[in-house]
PDB file of N, CA and C in Angstrom:
ATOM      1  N   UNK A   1     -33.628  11.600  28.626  1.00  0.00           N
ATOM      2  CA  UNK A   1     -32.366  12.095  28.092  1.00  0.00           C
ATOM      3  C   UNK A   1     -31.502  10.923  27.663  1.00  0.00           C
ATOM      4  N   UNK A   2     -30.685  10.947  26.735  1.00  0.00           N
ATOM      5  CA  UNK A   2     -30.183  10.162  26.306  1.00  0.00           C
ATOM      6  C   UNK A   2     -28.516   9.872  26.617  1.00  0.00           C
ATOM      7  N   UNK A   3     -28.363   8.974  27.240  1.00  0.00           N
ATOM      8  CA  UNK A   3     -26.772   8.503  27.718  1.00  0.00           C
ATOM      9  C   UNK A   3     -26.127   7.472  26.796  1.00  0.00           C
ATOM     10  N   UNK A   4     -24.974   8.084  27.009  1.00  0.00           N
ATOM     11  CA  UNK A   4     -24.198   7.220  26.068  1.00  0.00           C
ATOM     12  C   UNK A   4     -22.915   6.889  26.434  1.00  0.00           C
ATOM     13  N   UNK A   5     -22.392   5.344  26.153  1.00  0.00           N
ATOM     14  CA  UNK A   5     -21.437   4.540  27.204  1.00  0.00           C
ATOM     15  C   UNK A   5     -20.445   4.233  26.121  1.00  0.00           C
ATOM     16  N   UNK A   6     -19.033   4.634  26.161  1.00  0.00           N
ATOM     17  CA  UNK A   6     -18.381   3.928  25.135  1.00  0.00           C
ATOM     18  C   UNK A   6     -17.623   2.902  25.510  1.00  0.00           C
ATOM     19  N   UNK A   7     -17.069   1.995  24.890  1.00  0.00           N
ATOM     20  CA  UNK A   7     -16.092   1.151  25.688  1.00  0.00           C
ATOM     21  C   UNK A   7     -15.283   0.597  24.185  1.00  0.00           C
ATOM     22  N   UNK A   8     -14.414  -0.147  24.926  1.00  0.00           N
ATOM     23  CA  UNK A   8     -13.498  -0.799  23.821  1.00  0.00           C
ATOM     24  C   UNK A   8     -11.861  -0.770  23.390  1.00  0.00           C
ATOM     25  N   UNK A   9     -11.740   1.178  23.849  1.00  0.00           N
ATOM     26  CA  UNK A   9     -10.663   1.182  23.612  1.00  0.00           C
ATOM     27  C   UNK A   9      -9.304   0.604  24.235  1.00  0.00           C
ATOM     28  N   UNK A  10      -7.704   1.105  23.848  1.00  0.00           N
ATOM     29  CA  UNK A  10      -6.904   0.526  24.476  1.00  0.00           C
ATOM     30  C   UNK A  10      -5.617   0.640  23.442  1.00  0.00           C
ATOM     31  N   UNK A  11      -4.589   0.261  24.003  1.00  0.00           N
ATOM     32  CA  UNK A  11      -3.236   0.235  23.491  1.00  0.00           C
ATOM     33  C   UNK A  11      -3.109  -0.733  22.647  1.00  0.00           C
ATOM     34  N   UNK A  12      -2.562  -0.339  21.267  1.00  0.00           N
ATOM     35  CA  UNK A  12      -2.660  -1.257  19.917  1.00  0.00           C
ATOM     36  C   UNK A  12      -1.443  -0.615  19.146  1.00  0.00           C
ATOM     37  N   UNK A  13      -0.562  -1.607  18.832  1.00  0.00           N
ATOM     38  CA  UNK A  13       0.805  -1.019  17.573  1.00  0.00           C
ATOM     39  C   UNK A  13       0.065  -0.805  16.171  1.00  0.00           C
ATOM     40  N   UNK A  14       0.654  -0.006  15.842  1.00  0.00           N
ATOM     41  CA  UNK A  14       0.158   0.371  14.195  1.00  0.00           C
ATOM     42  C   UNK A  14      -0.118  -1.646  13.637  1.00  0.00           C
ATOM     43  N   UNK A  15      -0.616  -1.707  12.691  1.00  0.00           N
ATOM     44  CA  UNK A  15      -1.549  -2.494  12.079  1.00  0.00           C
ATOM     45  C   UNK A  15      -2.241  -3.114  12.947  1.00  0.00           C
ATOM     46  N   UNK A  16      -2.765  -3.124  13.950  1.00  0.00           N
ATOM     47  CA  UNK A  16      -3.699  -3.635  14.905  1.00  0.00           C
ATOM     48  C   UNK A  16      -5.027  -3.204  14.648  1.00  0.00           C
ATOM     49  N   UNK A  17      -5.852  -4.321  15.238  1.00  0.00           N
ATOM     50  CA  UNK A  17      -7.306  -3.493  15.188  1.00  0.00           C
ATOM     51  C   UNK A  17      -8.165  -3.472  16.189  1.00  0.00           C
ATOM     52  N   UNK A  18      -9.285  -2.966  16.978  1.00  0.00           N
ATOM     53  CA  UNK A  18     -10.009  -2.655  18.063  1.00  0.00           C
ATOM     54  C   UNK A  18     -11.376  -2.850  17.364  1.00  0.00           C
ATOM     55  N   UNK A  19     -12.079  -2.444  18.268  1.00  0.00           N
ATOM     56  CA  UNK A  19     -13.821  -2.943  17.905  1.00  0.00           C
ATOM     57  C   UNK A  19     -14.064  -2.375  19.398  1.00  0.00           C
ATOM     58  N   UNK A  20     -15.193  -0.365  19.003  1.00  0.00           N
ATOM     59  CA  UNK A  20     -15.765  -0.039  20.101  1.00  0.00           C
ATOM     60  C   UNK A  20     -16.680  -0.511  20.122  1.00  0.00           C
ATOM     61  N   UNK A  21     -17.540  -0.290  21.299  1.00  0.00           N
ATOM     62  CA  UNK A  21     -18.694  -0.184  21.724  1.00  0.00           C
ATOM     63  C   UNK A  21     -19.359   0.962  21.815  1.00  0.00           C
ATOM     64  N   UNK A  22     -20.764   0.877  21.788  1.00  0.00           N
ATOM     65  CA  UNK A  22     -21.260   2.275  22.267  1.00  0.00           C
ATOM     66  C   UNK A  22     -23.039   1.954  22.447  1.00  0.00           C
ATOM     67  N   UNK A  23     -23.260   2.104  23.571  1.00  0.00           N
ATOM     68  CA  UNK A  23     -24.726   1.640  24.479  1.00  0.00           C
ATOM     69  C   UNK A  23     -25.352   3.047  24.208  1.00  0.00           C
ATOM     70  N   UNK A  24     -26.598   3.024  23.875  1.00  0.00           N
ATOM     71  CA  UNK A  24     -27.191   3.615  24.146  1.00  0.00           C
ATOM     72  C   UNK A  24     -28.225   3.617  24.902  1.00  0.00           C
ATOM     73  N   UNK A  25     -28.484   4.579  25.835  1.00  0.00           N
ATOM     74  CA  UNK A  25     -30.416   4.301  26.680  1.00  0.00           C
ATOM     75  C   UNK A  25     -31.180   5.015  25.866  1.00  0.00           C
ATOM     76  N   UNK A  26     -32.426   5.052  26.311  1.00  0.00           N
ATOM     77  CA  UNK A  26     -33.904   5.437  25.472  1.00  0.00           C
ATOM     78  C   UNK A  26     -34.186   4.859  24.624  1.00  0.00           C
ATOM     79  N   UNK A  27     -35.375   5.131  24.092  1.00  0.00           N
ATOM     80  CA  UNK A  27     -36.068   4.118  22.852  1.00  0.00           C
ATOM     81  C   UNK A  27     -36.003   4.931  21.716  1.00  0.00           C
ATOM     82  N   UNK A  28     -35.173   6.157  21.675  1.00  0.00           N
ATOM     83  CA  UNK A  28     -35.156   6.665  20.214  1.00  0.00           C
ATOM     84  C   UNK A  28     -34.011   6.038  19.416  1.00  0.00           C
ATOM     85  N   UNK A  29     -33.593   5.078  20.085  1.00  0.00           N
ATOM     86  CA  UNK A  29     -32.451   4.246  18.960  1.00  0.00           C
ATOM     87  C   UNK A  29     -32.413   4.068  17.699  1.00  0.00           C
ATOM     88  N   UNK A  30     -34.018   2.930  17.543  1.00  0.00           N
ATOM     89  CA  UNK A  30     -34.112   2.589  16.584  1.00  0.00           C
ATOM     90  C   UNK A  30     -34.541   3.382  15.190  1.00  0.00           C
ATOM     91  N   UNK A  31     -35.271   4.758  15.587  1.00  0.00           N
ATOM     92  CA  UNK A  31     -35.129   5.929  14.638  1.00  0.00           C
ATOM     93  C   UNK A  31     -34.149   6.743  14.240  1.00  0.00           C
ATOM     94  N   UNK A  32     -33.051   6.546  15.465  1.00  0.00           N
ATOM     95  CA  UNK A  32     -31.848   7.647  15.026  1.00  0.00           C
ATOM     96  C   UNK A  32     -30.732   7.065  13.909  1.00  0.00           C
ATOM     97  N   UNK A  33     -30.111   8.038  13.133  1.00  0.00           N
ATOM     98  CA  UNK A  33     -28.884   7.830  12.371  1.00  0.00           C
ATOM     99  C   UNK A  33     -27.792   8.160  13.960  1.00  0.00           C
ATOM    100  N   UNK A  34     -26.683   7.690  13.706  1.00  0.00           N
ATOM    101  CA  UNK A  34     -25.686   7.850  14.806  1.00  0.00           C
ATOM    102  C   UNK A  34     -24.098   8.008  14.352  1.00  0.00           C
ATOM    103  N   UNK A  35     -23.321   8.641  14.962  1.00  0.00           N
ATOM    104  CA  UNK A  35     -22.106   8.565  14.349  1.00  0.00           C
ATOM    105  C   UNK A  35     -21.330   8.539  15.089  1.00  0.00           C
ATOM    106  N   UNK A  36     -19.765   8.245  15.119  1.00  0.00           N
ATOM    107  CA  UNK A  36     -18.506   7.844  15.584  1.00  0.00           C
ATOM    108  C   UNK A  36     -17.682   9.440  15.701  1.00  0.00           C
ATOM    109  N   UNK A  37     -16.862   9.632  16.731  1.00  0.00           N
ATOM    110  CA  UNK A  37     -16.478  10.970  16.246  1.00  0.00           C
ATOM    111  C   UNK A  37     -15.294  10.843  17.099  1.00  0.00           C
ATOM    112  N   UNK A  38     -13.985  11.911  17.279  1.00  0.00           N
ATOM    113  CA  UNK A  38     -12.794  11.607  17.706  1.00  0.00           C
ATOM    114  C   UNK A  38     -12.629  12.791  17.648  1.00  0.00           C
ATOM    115  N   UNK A  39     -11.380  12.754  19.055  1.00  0.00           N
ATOM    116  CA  UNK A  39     -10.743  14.231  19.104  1.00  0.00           C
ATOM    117  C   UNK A  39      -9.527  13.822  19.412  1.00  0.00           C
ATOM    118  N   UNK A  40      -8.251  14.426  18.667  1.00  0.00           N
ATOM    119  CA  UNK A  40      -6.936  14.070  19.070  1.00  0.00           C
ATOM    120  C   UNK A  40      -6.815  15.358  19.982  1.00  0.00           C
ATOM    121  N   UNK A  41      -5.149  15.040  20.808  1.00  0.00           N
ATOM    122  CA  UNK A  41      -5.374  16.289  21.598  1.00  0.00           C
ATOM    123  C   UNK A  41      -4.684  17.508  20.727  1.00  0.00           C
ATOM    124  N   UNK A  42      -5.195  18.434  20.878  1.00  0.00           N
ATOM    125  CA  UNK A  42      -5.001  19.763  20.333  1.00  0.00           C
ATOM    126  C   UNK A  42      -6.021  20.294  19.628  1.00  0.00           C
ATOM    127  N   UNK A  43      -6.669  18.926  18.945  1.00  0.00           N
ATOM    128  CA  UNK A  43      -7.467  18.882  17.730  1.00  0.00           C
ATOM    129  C   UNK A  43      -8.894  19.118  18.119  1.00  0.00           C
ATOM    130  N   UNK A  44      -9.633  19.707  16.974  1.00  0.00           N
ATOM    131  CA  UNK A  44     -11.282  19.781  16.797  1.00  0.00           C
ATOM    132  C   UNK A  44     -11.745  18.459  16.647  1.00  0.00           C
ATOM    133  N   UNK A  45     -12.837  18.169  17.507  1.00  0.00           N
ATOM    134  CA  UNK A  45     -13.506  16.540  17.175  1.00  0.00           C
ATOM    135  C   UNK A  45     -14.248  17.014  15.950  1.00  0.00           C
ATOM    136  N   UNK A  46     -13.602  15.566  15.361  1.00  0.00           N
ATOM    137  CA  UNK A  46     -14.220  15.287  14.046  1.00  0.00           C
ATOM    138  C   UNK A  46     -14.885  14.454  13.769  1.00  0.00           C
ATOM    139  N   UNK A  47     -16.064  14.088  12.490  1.00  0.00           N
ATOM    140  CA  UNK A  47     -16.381  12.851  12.302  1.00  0.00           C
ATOM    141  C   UNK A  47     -15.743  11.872  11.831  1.00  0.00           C
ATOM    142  N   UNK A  48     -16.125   9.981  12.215  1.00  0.00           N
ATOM    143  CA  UNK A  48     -15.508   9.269  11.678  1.00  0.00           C
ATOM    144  C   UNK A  48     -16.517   8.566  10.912  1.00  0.00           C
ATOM    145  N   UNK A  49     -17.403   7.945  11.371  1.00  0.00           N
ATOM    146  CA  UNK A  49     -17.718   7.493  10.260  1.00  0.00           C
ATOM    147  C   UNK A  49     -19.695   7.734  10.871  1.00  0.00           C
ATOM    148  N   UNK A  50     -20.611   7.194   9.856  1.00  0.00           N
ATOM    149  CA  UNK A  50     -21.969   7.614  10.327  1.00  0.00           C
ATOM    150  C   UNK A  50     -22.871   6.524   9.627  1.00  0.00           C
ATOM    151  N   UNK A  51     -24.200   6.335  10.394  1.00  0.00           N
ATOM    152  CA  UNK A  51     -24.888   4.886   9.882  1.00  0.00           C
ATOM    153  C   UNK A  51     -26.366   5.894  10.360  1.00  0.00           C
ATOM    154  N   UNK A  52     -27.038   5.467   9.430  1.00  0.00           N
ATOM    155  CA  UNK A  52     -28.547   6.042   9.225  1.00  0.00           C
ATOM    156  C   UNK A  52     -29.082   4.745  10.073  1.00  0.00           C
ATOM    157  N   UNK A  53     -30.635   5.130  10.375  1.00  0.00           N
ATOM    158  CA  UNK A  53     -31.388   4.341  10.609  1.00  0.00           C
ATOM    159  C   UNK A  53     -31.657   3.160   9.930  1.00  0.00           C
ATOM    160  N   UNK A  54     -32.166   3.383   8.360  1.00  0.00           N
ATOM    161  CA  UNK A  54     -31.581   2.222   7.458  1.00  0.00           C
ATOM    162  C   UNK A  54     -30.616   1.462   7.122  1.00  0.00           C
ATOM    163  N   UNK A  55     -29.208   2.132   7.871  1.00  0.00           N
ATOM    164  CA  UNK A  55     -28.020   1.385   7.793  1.00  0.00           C
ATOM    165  C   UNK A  55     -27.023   1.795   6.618  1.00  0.00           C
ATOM    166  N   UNK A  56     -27.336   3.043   5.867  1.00  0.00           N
ATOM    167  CA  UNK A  56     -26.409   4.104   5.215  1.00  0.00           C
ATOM    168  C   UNK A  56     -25.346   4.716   5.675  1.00  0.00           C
ATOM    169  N   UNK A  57     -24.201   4.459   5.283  1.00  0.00           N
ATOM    170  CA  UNK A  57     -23.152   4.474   6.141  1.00  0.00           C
ATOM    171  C   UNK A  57     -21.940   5.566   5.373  1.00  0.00           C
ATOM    172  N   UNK A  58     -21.098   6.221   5.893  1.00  0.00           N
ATOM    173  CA  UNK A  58     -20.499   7.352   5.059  1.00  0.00           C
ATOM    174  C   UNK A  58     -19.251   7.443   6.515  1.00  0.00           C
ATOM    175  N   UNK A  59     -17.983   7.593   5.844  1.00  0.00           N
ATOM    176  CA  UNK A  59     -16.727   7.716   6.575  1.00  0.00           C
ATOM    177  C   UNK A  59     -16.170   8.790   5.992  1.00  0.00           C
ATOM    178  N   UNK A  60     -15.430   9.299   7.278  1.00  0.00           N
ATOM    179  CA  UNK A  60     -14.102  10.222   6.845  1.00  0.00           C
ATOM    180  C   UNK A  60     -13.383   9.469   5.778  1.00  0.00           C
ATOM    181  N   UNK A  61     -12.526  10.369   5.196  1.00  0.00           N
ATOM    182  CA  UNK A  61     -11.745   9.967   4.129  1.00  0.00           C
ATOM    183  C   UNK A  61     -10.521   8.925   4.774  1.00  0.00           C
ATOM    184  N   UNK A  62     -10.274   9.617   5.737  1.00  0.00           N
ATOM    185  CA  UNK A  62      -8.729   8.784   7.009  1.00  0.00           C
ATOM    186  C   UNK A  62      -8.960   7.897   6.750  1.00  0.00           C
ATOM    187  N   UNK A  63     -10.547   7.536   6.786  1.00  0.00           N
ATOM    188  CA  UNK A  63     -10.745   6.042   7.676  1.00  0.00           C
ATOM    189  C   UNK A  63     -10.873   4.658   6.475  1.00  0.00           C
ATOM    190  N   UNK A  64     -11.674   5.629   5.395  1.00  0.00           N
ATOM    191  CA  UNK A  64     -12.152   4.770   4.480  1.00  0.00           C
ATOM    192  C   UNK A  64     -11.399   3.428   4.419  1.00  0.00           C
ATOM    193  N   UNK A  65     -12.233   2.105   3.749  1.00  0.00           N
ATOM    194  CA  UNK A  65     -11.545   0.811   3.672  1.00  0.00           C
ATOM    195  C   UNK A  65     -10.774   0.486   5.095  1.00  0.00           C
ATOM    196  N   UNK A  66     -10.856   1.322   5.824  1.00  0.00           N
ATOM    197  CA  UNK A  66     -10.193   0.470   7.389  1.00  0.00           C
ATOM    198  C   UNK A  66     -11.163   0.274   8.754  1.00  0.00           C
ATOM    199  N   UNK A  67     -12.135   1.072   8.510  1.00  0.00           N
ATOM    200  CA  UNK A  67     -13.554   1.409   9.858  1.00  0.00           C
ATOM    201  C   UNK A  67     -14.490   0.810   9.005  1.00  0.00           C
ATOM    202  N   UNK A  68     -15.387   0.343  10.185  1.00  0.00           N
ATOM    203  CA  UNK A  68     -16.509  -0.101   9.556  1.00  0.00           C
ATOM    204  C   UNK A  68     -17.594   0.230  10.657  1.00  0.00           C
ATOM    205  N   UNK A  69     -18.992   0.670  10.365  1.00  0.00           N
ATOM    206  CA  UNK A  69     -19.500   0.980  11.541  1.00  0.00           C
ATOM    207  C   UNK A  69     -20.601   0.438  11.245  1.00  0.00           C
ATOM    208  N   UNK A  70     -21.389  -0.204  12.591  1.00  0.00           N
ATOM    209  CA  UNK A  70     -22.404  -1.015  12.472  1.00  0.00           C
ATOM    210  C   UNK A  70     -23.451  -0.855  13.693  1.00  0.00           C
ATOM    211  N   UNK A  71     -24.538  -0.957  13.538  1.00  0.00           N
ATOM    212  CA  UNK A  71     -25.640  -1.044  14.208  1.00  0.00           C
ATOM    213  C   UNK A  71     -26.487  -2.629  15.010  1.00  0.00           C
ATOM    214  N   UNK A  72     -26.413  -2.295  16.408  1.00  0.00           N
ATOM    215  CA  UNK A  72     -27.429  -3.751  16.669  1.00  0.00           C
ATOM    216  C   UNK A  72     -28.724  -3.361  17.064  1.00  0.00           C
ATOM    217  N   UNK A  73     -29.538  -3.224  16.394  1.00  0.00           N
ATOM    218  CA  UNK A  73     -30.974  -2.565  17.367  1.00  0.00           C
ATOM    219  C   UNK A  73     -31.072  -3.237  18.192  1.00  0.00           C
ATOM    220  N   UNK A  74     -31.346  -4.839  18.781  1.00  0.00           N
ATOM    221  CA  UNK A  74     -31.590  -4.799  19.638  1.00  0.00           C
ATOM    222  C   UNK A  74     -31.326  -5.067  20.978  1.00  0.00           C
ATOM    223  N   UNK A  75     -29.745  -4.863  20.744  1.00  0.00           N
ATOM    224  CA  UNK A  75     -28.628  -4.003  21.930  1.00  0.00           C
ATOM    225  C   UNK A  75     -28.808  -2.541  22.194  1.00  0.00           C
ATOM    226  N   UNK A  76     -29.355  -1.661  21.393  1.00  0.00           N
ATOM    227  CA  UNK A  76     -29.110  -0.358  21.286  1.00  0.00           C
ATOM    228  C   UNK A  76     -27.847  -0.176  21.240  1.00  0.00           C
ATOM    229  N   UNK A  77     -27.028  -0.661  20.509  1.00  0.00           N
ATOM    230  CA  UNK A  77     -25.194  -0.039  20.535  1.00  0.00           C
ATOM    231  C   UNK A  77     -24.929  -0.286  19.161  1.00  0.00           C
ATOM    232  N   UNK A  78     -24.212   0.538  19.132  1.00  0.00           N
ATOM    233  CA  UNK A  78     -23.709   0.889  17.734  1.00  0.00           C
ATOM    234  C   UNK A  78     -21.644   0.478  17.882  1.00  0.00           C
ATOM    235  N   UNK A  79     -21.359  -0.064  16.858  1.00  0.00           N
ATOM    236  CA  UNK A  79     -20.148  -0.396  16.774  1.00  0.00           C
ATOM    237  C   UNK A  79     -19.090   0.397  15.881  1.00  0.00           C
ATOM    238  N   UNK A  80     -17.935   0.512  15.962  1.00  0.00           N
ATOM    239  CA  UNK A  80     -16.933   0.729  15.682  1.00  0.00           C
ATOM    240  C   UNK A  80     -15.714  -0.055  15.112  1.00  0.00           C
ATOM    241  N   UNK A  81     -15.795  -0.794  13.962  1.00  0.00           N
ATOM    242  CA  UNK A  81     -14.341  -1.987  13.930  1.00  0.00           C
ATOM    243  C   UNK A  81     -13.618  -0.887  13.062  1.00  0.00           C
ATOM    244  N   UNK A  82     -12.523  -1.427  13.778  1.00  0.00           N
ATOM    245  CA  UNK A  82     -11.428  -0.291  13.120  1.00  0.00           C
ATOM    246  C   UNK A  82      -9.788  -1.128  13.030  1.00  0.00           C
ATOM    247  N   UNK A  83      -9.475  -1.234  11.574  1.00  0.00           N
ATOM    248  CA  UNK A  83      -8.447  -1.997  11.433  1.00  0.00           C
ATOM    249  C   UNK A  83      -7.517  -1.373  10.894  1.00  0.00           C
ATOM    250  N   UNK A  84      -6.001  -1.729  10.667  1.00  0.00           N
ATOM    251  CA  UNK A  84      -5.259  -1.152  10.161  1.00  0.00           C
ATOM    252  C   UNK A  84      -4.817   0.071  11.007  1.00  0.00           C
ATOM    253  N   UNK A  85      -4.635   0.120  11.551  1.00  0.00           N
ATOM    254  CA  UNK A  85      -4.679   1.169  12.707  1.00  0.00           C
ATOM    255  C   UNK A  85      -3.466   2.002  12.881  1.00  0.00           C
ATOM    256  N   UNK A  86      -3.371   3.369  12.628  1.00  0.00           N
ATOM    257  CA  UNK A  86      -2.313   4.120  12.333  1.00  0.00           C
ATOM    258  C   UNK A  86      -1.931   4.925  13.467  1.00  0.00           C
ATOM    259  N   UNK A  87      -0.947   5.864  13.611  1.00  0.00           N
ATOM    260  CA  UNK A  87      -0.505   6.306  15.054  1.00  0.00           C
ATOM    261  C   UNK A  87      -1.611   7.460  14.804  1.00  0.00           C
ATOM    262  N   UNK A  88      -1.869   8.161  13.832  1.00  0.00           N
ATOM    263  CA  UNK A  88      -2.890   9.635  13.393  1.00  0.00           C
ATOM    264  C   UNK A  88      -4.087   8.596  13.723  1.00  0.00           C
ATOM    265  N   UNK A  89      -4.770   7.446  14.451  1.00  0.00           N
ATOM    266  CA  UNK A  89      -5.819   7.162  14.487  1.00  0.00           C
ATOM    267  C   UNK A  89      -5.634   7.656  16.022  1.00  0.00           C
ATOM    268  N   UNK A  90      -4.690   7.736  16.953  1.00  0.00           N
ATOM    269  CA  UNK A  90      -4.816   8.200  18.362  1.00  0.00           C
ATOM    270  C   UNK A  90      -5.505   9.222  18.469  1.00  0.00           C
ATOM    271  N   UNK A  91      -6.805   8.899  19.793  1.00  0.00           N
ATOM    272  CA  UNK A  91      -7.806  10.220  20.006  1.00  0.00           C
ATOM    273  C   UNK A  91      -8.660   9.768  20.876  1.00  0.00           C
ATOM    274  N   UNK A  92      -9.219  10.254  21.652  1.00  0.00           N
ATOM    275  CA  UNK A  92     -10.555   9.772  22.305  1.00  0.00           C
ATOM    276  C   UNK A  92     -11.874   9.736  21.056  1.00  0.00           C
ATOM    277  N   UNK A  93     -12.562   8.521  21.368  1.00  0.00           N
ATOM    278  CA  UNK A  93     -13.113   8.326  20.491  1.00  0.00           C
ATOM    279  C   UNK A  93     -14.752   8.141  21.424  1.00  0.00           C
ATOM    280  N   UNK A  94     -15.767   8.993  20.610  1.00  0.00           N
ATOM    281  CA  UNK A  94     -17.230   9.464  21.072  1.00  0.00           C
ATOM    282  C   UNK A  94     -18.189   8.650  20.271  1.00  0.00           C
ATOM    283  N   UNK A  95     -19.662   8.318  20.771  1.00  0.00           N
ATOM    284  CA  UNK A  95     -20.781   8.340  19.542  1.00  0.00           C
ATOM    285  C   UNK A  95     -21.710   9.406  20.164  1.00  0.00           C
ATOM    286  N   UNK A  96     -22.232   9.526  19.442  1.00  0.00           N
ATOM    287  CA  UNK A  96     -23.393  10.401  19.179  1.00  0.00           C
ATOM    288  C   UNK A  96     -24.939  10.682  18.085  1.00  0.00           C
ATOM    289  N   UNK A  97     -25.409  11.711  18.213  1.00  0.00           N
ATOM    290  CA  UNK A  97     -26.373  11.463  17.237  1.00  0.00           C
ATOM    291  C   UNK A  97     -25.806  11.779  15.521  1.00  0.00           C
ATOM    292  N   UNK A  98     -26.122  11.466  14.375  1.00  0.00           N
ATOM    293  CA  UNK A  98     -26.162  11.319  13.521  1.00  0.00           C
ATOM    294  C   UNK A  98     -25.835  13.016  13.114  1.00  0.00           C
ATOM    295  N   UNK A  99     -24.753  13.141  12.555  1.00  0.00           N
ATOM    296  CA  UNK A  99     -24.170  14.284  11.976  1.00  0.00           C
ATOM    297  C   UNK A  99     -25.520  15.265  11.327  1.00  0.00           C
ATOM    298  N   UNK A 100     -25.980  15.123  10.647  1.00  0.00           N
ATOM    299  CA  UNK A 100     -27.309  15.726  10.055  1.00  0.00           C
ATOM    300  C   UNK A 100     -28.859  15.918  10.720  1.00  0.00           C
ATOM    301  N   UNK A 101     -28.556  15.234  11.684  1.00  0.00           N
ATOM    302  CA  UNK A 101     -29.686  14.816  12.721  1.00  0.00           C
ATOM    303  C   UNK A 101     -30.528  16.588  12.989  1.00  0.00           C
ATOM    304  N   UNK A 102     -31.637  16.886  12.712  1.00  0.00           N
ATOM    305  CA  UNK A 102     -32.022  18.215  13.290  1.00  0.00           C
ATOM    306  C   UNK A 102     -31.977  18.529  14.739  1.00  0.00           C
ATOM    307  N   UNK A 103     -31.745  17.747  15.455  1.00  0.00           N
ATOM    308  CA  UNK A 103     -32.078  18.019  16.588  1.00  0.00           C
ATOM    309  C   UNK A 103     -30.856  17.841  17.624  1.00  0.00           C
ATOM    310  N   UNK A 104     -29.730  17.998  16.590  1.00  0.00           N
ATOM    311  CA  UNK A 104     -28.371  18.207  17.364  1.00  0.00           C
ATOM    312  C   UNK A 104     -27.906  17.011  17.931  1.00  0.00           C
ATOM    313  N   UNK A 105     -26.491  17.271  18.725  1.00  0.00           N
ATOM    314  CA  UNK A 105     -25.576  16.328  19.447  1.00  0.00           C
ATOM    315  C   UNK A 105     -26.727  16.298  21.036  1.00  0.00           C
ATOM    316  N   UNK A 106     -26.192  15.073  21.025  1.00  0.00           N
ATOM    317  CA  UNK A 106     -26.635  14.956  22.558  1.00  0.00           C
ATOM    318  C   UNK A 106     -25.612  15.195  23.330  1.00  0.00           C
ATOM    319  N   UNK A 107     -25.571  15.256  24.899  1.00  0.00           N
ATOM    320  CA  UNK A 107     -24.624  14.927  25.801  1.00  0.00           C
ATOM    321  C   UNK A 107     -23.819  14.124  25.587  1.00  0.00           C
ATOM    322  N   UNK A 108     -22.443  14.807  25.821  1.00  0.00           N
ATOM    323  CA  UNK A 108     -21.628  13.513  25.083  1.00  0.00           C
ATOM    324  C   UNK A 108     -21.316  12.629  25.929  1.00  0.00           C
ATOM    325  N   UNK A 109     -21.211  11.852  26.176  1.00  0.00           N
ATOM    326  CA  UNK A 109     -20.495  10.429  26.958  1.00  0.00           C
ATOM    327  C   UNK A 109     -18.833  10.612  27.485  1.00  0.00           C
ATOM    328  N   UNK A 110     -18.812   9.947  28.101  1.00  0.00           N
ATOM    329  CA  UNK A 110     -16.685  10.207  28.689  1.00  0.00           C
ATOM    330  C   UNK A 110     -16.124   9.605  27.669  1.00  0.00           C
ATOM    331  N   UNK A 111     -16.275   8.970  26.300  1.00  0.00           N
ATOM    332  CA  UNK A 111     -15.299   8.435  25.125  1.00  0.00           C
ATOM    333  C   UNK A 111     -14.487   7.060  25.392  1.00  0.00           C
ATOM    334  N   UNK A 112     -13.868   7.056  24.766  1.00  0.00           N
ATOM    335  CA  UNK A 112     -13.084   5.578  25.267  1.00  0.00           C
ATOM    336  C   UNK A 112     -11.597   6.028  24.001  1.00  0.00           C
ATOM    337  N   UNK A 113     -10.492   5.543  24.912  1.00  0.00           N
ATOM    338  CA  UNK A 113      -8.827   6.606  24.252  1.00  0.00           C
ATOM    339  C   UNK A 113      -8.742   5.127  23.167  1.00  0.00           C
ATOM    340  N   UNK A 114      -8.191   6.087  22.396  1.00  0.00           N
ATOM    341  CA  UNK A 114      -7.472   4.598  21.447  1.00  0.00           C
ATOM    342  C   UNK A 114      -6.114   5.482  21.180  1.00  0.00           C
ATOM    343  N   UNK A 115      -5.272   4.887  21.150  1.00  0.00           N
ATOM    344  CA  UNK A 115      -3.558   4.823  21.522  1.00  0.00           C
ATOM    345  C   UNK A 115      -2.971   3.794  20.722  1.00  0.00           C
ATOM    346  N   UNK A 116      -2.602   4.194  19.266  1.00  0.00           N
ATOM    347  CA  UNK A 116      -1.792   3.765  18.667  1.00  0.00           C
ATOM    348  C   UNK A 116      -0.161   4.118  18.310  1.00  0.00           C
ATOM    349  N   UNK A 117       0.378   2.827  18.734  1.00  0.00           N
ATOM    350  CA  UNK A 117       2.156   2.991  18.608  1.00  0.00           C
ATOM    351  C   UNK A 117       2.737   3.037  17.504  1.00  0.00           C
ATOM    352  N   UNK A 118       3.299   3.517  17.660  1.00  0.00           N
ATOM    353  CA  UNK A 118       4.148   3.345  16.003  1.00  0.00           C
ATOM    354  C   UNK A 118       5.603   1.536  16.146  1.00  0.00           C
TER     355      UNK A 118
END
């Protein structure tokens, strides 16, 4: 089964920037697409941004030109840089499997908060 560890987040004033983490276990890493995803409170988690196995990469519109998401195979973790950082970027922030993936979300992980001030 596949676990997933986020880390990174934390308290940042608007134009600040963060850089998550996100570990994965098992050896289906290096085949999976994976994606970034966030839930503000009230709100439906959404996607943020998503990286294929090849390293094809596609963002929310929010994010565009400010996230960048990246892959280390052989960390198994997938990254998150996120700059420019707006108070609407506040949310717990998830990874998971690859939005299109057939074989669904995995278990999600406890997230890591990002908390931006105005």
């Amino acid at each position: 089964q596949v676990q997933l560890v986020e880390s990174g987040g934390g308290l940042v004033q608007a134009g600040g920037s963060l850089r998550l983490s996100c570990e994965l276990s098992g050896t289906i890493f290096r085949i999976n697409g994976l994606g970034w995803y966030r839930q503000a409170p009230g709100k439906q988690r959404e996607l943020v941004a998503a990286i294929t196995s090849l390293g094809s990469t596609t963002y929310a519109d929010s994010v565009k030109g400010r996230f960048t998401i990246s892959r280390e195979n052989a960390r198994n973790t997938v990254y998150l840089q996120m700059n420019s950082l707006k108070p609407g970027d506040t949310a717990v922030y998830y990874c998971n499997n690859h939005p299109t993936a057939s074989s669904g979300m995995w278990p999600w992980g406890p997230g890591t908060q990002v908390t931006v001030s105005s």
